[in-house]
Protein backbone atom coordinates (compact mmCIF):
# COMPACT_ATOMS: atom_id res chain seq x y z
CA UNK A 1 0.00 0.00 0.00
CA UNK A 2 1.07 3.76 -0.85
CA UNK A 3 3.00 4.56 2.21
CA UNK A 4 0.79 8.14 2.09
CA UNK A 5 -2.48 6.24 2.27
CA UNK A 6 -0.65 4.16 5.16
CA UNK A 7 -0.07 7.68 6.90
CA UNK A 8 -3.73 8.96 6.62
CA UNK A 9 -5.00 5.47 7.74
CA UNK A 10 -3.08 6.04 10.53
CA UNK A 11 -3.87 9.57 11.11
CA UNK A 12 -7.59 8.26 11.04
CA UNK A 13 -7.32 5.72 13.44
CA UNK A 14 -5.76 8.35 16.09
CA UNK A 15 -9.09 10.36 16.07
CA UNK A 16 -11.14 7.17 16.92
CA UNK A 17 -8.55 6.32 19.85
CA UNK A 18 -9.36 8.53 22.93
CA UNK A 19 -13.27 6.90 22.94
CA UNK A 20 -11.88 3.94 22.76
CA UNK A 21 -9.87 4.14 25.94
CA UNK A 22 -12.34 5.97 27.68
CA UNK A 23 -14.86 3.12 27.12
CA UNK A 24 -12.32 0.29 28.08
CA UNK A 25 -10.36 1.79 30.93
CA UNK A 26 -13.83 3.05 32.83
CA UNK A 27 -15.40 -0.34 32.63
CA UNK A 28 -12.53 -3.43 32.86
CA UNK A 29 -11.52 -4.30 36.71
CA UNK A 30 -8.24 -3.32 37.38
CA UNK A 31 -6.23 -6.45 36.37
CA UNK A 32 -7.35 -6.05 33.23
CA UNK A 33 -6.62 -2.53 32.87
CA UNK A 34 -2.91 -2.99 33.52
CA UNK A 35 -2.45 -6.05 31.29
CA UNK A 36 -4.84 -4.07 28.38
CA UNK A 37 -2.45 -0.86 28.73
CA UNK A 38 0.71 -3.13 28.44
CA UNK A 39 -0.90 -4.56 25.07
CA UNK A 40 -1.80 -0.87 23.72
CA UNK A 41 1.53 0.64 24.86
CA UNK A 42 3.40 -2.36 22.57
CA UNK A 43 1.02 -1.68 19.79
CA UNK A 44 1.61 1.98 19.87
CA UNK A 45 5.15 1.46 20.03
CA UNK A 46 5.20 -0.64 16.89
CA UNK A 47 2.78 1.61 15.06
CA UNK A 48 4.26 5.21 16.30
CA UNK A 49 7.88 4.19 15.69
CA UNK A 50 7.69 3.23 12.33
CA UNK A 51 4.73 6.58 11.13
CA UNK A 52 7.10 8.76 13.44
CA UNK A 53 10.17 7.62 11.49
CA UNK A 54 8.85 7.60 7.83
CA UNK A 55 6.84 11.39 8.93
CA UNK A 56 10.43 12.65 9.79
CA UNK A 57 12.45 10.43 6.90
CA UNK A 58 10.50 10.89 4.05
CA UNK A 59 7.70 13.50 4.32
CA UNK A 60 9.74 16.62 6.97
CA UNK A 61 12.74 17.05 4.56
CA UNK A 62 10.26 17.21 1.46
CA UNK A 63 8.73 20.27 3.53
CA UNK A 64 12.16 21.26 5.02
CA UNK A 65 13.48 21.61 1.23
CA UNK A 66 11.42 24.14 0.19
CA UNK A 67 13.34 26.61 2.72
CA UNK A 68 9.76 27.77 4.09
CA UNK A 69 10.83 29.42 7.88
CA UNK A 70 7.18 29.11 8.65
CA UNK A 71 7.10 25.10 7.47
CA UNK A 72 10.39 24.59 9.07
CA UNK A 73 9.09 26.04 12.42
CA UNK A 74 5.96 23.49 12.05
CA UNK A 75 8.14 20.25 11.15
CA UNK A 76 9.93 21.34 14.37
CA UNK A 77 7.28 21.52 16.36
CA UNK A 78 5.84 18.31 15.11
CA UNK A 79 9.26 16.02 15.76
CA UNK A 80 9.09 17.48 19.26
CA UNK A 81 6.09 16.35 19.70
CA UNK A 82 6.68 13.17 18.51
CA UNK A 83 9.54 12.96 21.16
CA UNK A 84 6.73 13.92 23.94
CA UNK A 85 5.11 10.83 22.79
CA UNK A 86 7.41 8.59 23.36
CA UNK A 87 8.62 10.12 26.45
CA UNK A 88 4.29 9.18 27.40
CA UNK A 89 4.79 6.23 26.02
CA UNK A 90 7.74 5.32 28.91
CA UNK A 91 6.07 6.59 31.07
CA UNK A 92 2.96 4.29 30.45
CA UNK A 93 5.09 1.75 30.11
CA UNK A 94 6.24 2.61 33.53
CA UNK A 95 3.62 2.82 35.57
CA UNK A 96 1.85 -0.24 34.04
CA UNK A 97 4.82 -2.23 34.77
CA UNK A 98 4.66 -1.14 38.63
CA UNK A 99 1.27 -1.36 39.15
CA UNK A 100 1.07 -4.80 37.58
CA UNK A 101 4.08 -6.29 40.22
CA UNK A 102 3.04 -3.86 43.39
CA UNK A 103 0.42 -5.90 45.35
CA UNK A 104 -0.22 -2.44 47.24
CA UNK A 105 -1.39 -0.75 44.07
CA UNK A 106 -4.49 1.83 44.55
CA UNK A 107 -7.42 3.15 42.36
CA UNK A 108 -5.35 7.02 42.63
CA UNK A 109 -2.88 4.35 40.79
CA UNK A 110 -5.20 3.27 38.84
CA UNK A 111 -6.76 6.37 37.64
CA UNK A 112 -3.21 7.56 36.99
CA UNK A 113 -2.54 5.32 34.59
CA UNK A 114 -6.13 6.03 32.90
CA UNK A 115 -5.24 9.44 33.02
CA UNK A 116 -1.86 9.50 31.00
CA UNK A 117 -3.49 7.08 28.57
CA UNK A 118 -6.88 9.72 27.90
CA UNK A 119 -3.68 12.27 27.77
CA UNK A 120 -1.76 10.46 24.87
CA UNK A 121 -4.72 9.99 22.60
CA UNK A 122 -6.05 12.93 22.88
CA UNK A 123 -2.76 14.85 22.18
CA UNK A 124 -2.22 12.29 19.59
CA UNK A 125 -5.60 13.47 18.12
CA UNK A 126 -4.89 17.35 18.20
CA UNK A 127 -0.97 16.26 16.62
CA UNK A 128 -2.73 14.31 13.64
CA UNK A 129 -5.26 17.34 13.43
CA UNK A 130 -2.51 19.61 12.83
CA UNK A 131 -0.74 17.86 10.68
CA UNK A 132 -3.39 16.98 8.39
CA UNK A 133 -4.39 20.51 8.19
CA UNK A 134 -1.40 22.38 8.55
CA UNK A 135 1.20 20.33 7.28
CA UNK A 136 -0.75 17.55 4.17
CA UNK A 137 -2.30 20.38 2.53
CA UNK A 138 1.40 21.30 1.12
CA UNK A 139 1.64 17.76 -0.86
């Protein structure tokens, strides 16, 4: 497949994301919660890596070519977001990890974790947002 269409498939899929959390992490018991954010976080990590790396590979220097200040200033602000991300993502990756082996573990724990999870997807909604409007409209 076109590795563009790949990149708005992608881009749509974000925007459908932050229900879907909200929906599981309210209504699982809390076992489930950790072991269903460990299974997101890897899948975000294989699908983030890879669209983060081909967005700042193939599609930024495109943009960053054209010698645009106002594009470059956007691409720059997009890669750092994509660094946030990750950073969220560790820190997901984190907490799930410690609530999963701490017997002790709370529902202020708990609603942490929910908490940085409804935080990724929605910022990962506003960062597809901007790039489809801000950024696509250029190719």
């Amino acid at each position: 497949m076109d590795p563009l269409i790949n990149l708005s498939e992608a881009h749509r899929k974000l925007v459908e994301m932050p229900l879907m959390y909200q929906k599981i992490l309210t209504t699982v018991n809390f076992i489930d919660v950790v072991e269903y954010v460990k299974s997101l976080n890897r899948l975000f990590r294989e699908t983030l890596t890879p669209h983060f790396d081909f967005e700042e590979t193939q599609i930024f220097p495109i943009f960053i070519s054209r010698g645009d200040s106002e594009l470059e200033s956007l691409i720059s602000a997009l890669i750092q977001e994509h660094k946030q991300f990750m950073e969220k993502l560790a820190q997901i990756n984190e907490l799930s990890t410690k609530l999963e082996s701490d017997p002790n573990t709370t529902q202020k724990d708990k609603d942490k974790l929910v908490a940085l999870c409804t935080e990724i997807t929605q910022k990962l909604t506003e960062h597809a947002h901007k790039e489809d409007e801000r950024l696509f409209p250029y190719l």
